[in-house]
Protein backbone atom coordinates (compact mmCIF):
# COMPACT_ATOMS: atom_id res chain seq x y z
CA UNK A 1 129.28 125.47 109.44
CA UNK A 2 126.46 123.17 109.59
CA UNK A 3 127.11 120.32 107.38
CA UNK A 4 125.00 119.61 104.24
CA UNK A 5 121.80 117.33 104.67
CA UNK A 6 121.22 114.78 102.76
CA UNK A 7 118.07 113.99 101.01
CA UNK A 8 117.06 110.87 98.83
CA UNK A 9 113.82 112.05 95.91
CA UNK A 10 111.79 108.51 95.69
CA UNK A 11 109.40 108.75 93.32
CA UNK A 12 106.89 106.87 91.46
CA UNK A 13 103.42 105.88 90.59
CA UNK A 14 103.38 103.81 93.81
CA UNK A 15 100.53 102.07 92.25
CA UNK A 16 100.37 100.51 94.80
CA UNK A 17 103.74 100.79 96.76
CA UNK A 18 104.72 97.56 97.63
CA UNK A 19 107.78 95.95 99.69
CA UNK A 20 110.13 96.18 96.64
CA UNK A 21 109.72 99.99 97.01
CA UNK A 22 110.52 99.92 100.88
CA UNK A 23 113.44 98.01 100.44
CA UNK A 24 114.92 99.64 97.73
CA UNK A 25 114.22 102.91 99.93
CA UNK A 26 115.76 101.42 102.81
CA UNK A 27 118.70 99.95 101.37
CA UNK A 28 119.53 103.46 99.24
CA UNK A 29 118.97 105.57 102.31
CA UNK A 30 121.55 102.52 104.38
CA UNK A 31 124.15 102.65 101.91
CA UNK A 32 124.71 106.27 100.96
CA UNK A 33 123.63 107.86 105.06
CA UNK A 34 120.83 109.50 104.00
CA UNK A 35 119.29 111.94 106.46
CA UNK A 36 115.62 111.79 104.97
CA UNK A 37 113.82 110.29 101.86
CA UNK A 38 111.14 111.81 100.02
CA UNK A 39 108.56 109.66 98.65
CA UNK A 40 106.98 111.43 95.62
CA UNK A 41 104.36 110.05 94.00
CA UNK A 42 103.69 111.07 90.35
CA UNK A 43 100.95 112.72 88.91
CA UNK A 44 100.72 112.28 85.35
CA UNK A 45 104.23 110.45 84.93
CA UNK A 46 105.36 111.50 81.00
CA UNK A 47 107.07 108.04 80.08
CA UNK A 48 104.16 105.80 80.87
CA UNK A 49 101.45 105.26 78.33
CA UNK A 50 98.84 104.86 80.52
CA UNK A 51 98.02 107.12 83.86
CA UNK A 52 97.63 105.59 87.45
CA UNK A 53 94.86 103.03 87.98
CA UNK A 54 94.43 104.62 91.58
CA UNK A 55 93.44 108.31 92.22
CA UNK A 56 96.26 110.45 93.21
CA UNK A 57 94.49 111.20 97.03
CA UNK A 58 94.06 107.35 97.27
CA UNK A 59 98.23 106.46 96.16
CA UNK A 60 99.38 109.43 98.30
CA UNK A 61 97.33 107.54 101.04
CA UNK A 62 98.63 104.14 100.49
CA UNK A 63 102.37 105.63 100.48
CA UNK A 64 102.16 107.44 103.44
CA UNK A 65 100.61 104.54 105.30
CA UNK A 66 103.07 102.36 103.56
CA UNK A 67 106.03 104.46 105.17
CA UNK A 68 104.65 105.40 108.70
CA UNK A 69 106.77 104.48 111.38
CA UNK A 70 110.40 105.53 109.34
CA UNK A 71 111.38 108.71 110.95
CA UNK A 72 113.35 108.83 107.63
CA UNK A 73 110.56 108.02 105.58
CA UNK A 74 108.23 111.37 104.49
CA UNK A 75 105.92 112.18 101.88
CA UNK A 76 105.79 114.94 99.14
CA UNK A 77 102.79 115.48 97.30
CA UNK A 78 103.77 118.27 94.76
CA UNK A 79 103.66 116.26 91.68
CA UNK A 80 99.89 115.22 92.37
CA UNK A 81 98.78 118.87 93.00
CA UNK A 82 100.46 119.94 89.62
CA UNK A 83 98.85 120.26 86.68
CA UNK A 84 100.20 118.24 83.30
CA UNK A 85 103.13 116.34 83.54
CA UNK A 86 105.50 115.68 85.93
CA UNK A 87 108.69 116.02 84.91
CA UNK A 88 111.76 115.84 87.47
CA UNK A 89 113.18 118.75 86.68
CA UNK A 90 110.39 120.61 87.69
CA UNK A 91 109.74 118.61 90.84
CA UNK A 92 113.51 119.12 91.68
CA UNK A 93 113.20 123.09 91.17
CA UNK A 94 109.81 123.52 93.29
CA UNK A 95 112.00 121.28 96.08
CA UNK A 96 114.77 123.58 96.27
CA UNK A 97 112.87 126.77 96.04
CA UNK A 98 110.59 125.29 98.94
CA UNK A 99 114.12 124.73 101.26
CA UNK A 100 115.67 121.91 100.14
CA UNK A 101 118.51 124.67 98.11
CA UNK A 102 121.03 123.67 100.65
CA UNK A 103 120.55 120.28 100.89
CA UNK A 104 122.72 117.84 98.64
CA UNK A 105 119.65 115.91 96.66
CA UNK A 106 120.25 112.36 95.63
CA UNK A 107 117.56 111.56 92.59
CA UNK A 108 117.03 107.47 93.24
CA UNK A 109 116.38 105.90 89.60
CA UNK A 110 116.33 102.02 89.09
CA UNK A 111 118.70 100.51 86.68
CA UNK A 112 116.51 100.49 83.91
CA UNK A 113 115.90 104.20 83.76
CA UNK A 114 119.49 105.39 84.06
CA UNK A 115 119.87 103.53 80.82
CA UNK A 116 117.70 106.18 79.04
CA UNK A 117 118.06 109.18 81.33
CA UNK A 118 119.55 111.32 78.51
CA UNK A 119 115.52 111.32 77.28
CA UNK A 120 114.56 113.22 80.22
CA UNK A 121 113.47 116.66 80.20
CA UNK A 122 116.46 118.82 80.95
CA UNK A 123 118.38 115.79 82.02
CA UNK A 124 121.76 117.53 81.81
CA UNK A 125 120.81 120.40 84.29
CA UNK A 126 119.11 117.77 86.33
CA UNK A 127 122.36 115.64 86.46
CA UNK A 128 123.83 119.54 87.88
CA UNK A 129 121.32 119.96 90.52
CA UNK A 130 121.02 116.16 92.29
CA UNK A 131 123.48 112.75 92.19
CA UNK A 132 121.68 109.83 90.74
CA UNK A 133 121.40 106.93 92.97
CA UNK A 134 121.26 103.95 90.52
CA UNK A 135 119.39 100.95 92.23
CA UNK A 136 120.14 97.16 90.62
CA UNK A 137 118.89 93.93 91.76
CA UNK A 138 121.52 90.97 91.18
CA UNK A 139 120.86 89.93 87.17
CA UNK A 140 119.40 93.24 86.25
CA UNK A 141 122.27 94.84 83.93
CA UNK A 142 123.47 98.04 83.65
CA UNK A 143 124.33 99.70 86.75
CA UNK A 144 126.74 102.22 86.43
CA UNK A 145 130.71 101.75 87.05
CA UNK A 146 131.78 102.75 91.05
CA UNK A 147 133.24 106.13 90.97
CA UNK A 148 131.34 108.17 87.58
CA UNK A 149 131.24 111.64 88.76
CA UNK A 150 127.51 112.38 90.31
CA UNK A 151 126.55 108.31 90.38
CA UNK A 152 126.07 106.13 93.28
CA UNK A 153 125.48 102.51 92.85
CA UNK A 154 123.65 101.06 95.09
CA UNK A 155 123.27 97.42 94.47
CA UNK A 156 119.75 96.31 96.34
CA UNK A 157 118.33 92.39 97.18
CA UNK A 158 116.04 91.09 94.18
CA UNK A 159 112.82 90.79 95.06
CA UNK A 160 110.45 89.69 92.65
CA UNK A 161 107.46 92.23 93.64
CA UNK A 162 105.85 94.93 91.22
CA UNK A 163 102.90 97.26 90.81
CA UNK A 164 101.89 95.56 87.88
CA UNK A 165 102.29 92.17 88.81
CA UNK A 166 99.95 93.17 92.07
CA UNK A 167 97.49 94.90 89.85
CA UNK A 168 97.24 91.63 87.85
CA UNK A 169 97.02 89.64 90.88
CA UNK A 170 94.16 91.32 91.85
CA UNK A 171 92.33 91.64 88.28
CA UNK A 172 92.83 87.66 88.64
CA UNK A 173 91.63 87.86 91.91
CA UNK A 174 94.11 86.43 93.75
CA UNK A 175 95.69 87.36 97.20
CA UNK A 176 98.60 90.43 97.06
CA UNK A 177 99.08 89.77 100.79
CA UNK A 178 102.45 89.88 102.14
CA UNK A 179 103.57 91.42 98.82
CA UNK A 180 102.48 94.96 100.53
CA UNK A 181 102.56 96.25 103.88
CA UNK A 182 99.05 95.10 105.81
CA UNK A 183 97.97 99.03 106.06
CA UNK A 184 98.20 98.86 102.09
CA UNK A 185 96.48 95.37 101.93
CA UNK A 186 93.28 96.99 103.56
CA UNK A 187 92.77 100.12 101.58
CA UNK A 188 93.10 98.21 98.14
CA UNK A 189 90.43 96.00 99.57
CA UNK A 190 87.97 98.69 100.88
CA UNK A 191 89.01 100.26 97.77
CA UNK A 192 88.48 97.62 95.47
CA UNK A 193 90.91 98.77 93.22
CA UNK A 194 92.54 97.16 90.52
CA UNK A 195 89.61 94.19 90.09
C-alpha cells in the first residue's frame, strides 16, 4: 500500500508574498515532512475588509515567481478563478475532488487565526477533512498545546516582514528590497503597485 502523501494548503492574499511567507512555508513543510505545499492565493478573502491591492493574474505571478526553484513549492490558482468568496471549505472540497482525496491535507493557519477559526465557514467539517498547522513566531501568543487531536504546532523564526508594512513602504516610497525575493522586487516596480 502506497503510503499517504502529504500536502501543506498555504494560502493568502500574498499581497505581495514576501520572505515571512517563504519561511513560514519552509519551516512548516521542515517540521511536519511535507511532500508538497500548495500556495493558494485568495480571491476575494471573506475576513478582510478590503480586497487585494494587486490583480489576482499579477499576485498569482509574484507567488509563483516567489516560489520557483522549491520542487516542493507549487501553485494553485482555484480561489482566483472562483467567483465570490473564498472560503476554505470550498477550496478544500474542489482540492480533493481534483485528486488530492487520498492525500492527508495539512491547512497552515498563523497563530492569530486559529484563535477565531470556530468563525469559519463550516469550520467543524473543515477541522474533519485537513489538520491545522498552527504557525507562531516567539512572543506571538496562542499557539495551540503539543498533542490536541488534528493540531500541529509549528513554532517558526520571527521575522518582522508583512504585506502591509511593504505596501506602506512603498506608498511612502521607500525601498521593500531584501524584504521580498528580487523576482518580486521587479514586478512591483514595473508594476508600480502599491504607490
Amino acid at each position: 500500500m502506497t503510503p499517504k502523501r502529504r500536502v501543506g494548503l498555504f494560502g493568502g492574499t500574498f499581497d505581495p508574498p514576501h520572505l515571512g511567507h517563504l519561511i513560514a512555508a519552509e519551516t512548516v513543510c521542515e517540521t511536519l515532512g511535507l511532500d508538497e505545499v500548495l500556495w493558494i492565493p485568495a480571491g476575494s478573502p471573506p475576513h478582510r475588509a478590503a480586497g487585494p491591492c494587486a490583480s489576482a493574474p499579477v499576485r498569482l505571478r509574484m507567488v509563483a515567481t516567489a516560489i520557483q526553484g522549491n520542487p516542493a513549492f507549487r501553485i494553485w490558482a482555484g480561489e482566483t478563478e472562483r467567483e465570490g468568496p473564498s472560503y476554505t471549505i470550498d477550496t478544500v472540497r474542489t482540492l480533493r475532488a481534483q485528486g488530492y482525496a487520498e492525500d492527508s491535507l495539512s491547512l497552515i493557519v498563523g497563530a492569530d487565526q486559529f484563535q477565531v477559526f470556530s468563525t469559519w465557514k463550516e469550520h467543524g467539517t473543515l477541522r474533519e477533512l485537513v489538520r491545522l498547522a498552527v504557525v507562531s513566531r516567539d512572543g506571538e501568543g496562542g499557539p495551540p498545546e503539543a498533542g490536541e487531536a488534528g493540531i500541529d504546532p509549528v513554532p517558526i523564526p520571527r521575522i518582522d516582514i508583512s504585506s502591509s508594512d511593504i505596501r506602506r513602504r512603498r506608498r511612502e516610497r521607500r525601498s521593500i528590497r531584501y524584504l521580498v525575493p528580487e523576482g518580486v522586487h521587479r514586478i512591483v516596480e514595473d508594476e508600480d503597485l502599491y504607490v
